[in-house]
N, C-alpha and C. Protein backbone atom coordinates (compact mmCIF):
# COMPACT_ATOMS: atom_id res chain seq x y z
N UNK A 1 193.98 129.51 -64.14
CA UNK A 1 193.01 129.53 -63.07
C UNK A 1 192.13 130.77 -63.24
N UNK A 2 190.87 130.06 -63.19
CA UNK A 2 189.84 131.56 -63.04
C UNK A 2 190.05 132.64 -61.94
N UNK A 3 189.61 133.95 -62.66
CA UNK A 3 190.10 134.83 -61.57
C UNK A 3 188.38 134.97 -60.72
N UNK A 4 188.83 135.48 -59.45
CA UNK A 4 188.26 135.71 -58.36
C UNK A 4 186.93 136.87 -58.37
N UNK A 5 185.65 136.51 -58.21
CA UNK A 5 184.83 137.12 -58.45
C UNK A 5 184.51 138.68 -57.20
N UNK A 6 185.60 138.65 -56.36
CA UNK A 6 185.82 139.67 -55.71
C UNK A 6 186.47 140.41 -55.72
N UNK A 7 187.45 140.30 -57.14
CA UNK A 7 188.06 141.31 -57.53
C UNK A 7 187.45 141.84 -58.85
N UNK A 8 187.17 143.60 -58.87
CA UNK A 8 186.90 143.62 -60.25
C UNK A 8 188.28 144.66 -61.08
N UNK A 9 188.77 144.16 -61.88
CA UNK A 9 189.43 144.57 -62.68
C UNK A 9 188.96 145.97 -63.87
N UNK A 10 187.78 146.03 -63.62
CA UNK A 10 187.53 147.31 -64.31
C UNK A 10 187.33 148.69 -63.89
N UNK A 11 187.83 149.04 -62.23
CA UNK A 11 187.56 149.56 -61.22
C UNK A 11 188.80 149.39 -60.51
N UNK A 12 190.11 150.01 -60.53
CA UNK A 12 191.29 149.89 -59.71
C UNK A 12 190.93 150.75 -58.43
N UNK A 13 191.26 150.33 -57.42
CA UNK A 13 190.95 150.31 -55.92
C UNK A 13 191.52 151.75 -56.08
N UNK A 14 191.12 152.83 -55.28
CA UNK A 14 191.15 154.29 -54.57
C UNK A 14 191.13 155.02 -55.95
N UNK A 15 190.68 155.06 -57.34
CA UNK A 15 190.61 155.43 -58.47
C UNK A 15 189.42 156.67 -58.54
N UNK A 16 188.45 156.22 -57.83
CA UNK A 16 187.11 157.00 -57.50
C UNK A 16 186.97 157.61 -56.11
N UNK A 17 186.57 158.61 -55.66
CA UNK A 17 186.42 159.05 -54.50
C UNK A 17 185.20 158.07 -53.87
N UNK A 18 185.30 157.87 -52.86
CA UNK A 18 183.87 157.48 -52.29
C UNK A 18 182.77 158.07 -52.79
N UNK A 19 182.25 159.60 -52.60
CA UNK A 19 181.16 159.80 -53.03
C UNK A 19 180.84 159.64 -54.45
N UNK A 20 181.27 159.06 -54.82
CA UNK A 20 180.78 158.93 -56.44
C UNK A 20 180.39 157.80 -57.05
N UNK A 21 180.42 156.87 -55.55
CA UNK A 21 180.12 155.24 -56.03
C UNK A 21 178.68 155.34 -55.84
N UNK A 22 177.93 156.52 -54.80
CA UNK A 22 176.74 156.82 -54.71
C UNK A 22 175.71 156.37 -55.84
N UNK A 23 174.50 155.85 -55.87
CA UNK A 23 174.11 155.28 -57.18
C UNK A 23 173.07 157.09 -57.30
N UNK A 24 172.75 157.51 -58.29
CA UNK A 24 172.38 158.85 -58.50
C UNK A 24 170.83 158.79 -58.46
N UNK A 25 170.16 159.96 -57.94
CA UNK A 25 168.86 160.09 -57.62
C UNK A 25 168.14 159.71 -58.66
N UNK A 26 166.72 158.27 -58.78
CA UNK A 26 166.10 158.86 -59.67
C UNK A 26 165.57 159.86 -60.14
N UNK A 27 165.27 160.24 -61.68
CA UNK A 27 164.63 161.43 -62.41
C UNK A 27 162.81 160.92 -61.98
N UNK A 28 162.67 162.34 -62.34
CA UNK A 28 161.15 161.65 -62.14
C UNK A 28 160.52 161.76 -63.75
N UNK A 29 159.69 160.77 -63.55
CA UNK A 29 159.42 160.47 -65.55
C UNK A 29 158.41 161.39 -66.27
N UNK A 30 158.58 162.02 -66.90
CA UNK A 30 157.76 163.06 -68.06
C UNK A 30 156.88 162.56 -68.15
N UNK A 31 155.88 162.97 -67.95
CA UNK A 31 154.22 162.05 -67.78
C UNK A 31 153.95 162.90 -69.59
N UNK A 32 154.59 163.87 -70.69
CA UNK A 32 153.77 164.24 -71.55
C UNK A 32 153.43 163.18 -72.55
N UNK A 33 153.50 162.35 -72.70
CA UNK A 33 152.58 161.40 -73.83
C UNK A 33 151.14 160.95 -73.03
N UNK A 34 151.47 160.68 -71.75
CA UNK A 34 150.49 160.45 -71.08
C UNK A 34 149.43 161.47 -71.25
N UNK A 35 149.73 162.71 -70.85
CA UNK A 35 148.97 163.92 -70.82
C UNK A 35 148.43 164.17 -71.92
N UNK A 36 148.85 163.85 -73.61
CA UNK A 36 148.26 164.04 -74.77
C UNK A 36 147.94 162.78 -74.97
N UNK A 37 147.76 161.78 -74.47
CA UNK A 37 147.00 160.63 -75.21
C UNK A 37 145.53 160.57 -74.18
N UNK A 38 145.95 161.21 -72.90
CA UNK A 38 144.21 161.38 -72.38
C UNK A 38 143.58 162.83 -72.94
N UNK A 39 144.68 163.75 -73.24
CA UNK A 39 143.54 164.61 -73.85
C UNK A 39 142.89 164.68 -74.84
N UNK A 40 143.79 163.88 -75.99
CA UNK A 40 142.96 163.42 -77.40
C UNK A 40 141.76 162.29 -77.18
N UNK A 41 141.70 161.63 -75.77
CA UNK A 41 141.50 160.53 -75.97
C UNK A 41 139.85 160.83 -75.57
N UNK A 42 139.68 162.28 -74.44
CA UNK A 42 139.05 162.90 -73.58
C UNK A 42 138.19 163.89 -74.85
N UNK A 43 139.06 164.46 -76.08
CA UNK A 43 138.39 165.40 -76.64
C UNK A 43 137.65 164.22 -78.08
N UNK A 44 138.01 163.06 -78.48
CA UNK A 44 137.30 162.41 -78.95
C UNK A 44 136.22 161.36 -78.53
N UNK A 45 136.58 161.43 -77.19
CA UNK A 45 135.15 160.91 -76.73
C UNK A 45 133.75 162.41 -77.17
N UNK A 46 134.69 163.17 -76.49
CA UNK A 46 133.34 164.06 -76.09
C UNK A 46 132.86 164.41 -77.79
N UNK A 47 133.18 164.78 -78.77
CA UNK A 47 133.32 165.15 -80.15
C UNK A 47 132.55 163.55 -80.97
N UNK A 48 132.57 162.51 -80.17
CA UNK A 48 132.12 161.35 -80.50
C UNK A 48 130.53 161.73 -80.19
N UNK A 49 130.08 161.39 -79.11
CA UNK A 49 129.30 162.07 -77.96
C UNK A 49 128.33 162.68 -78.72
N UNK A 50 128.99 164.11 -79.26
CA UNK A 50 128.13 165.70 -79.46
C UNK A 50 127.72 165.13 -81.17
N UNK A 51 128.57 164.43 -82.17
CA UNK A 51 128.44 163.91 -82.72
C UNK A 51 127.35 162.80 -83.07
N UNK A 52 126.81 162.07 -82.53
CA UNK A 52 126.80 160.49 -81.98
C UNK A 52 127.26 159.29 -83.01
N UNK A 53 128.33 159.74 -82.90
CA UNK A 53 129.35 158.56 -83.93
C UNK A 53 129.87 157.41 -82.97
N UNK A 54 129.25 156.48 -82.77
CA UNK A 54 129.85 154.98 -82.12
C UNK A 54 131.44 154.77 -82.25
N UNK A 55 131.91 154.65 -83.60
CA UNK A 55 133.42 154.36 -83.65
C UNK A 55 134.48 155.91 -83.04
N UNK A 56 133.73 157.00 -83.21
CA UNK A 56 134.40 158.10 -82.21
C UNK A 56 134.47 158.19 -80.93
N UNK A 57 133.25 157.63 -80.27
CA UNK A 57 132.93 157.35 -78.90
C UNK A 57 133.87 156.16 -78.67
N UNK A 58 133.69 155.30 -79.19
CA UNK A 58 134.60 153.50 -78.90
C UNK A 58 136.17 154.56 -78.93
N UNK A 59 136.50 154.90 -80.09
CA UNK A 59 138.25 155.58 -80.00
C UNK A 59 138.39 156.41 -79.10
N UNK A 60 137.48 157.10 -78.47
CA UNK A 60 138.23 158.24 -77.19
C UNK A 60 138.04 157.22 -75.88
N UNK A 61 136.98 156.64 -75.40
CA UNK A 61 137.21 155.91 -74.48
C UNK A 61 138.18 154.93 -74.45
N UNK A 62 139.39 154.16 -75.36
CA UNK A 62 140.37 153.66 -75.32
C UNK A 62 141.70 154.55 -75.71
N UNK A 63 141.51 155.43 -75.37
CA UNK A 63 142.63 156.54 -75.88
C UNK A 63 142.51 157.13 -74.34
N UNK A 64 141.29 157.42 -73.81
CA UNK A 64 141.41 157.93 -72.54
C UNK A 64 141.57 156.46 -71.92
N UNK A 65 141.64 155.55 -71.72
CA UNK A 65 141.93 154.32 -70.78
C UNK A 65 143.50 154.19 -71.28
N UNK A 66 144.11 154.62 -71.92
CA UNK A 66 145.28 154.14 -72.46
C UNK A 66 146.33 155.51 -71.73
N UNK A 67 145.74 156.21 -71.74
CA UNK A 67 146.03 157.80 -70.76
C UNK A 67 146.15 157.55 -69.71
N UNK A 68 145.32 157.24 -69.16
CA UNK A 68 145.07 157.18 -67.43
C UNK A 68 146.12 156.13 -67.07
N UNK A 69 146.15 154.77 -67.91
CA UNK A 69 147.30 153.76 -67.56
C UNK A 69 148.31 154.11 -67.14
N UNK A 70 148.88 154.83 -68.41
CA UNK A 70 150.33 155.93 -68.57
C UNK A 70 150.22 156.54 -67.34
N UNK A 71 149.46 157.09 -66.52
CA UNK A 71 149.45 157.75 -65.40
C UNK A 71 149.94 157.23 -64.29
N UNK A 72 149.17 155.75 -64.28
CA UNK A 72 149.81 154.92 -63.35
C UNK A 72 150.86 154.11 -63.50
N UNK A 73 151.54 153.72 -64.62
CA UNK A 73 152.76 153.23 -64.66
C UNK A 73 153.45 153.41 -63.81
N UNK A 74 154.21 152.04 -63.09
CA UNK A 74 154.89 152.72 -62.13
C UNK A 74 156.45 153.57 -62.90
N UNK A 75 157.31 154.33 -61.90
CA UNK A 75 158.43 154.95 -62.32
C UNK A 75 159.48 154.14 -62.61
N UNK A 76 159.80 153.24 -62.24
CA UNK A 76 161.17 152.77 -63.05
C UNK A 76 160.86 151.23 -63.43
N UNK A 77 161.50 150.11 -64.31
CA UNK A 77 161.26 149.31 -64.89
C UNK A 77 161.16 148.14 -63.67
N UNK A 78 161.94 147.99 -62.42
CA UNK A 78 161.69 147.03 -61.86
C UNK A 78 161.21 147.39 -60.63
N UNK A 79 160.08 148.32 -60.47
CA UNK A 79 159.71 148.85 -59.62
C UNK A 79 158.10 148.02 -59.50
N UNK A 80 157.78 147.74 -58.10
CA UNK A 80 156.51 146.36 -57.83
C UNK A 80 155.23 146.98 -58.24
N UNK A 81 154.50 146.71 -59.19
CA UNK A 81 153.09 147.01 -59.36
C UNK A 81 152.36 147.81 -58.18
N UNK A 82 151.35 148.49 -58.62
CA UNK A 82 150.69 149.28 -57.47
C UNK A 82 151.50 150.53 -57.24
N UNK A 83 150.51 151.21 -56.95
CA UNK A 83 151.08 152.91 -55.81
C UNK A 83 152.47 152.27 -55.43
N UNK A 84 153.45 153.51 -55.37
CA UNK A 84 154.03 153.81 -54.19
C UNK A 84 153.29 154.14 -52.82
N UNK A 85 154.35 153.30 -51.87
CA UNK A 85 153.90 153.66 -50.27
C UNK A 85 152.64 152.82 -50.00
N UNK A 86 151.75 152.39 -50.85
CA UNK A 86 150.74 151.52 -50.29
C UNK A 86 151.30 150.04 -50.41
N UNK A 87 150.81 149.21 -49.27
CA UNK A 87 150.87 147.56 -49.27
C UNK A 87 149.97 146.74 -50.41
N UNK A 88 150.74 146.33 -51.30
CA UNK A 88 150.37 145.13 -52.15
C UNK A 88 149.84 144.40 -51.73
N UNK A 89 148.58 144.02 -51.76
CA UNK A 89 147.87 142.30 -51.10
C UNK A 89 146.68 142.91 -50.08
């Protein structure tokens, strides 16, 4: 007979203190790739620009859009599109 999906066997009952079943604070996420892919992305636009090289200008403006994204990513993987704290819709 199958065993009972309300027991778990990998977890013997009073083994753990209560506070430790606590699930642990998220970290908050290292924004540095973010921060160097808009500043390369920011110093080859402008170097495009002072330049006037088209394919330098085209590579920093998608290096800086690829930056700013990273910015907004939300923080954890199943966390709902959009800001925190603002209403979706």
């Amino acid at each position: 007979m199958p065993q009972s999906d309300d027991e778990c066997p990998a977890v013997p009952e009073g083994r753990f203190p209560p506070d430790d079943l606590r699930p642990a604070r998220p970290r908050r996420r290292r924004r540095t790739g973010a921060r160097w892919t808009l500043a390369s992305g920011v110093t080859a636009l402008v170097t495009g620009v002072a330049l006037a090289e088209g394919l330098l200008i085209a590579t920093g403006l998608v290096l800086a859009g690829i930056g700013v994204q990273l910015f907004d990513a939300p923080d954890a993987p199943d966390a709902p599109a959009g800001r925190p704290g603002r209403p979706s819709g």
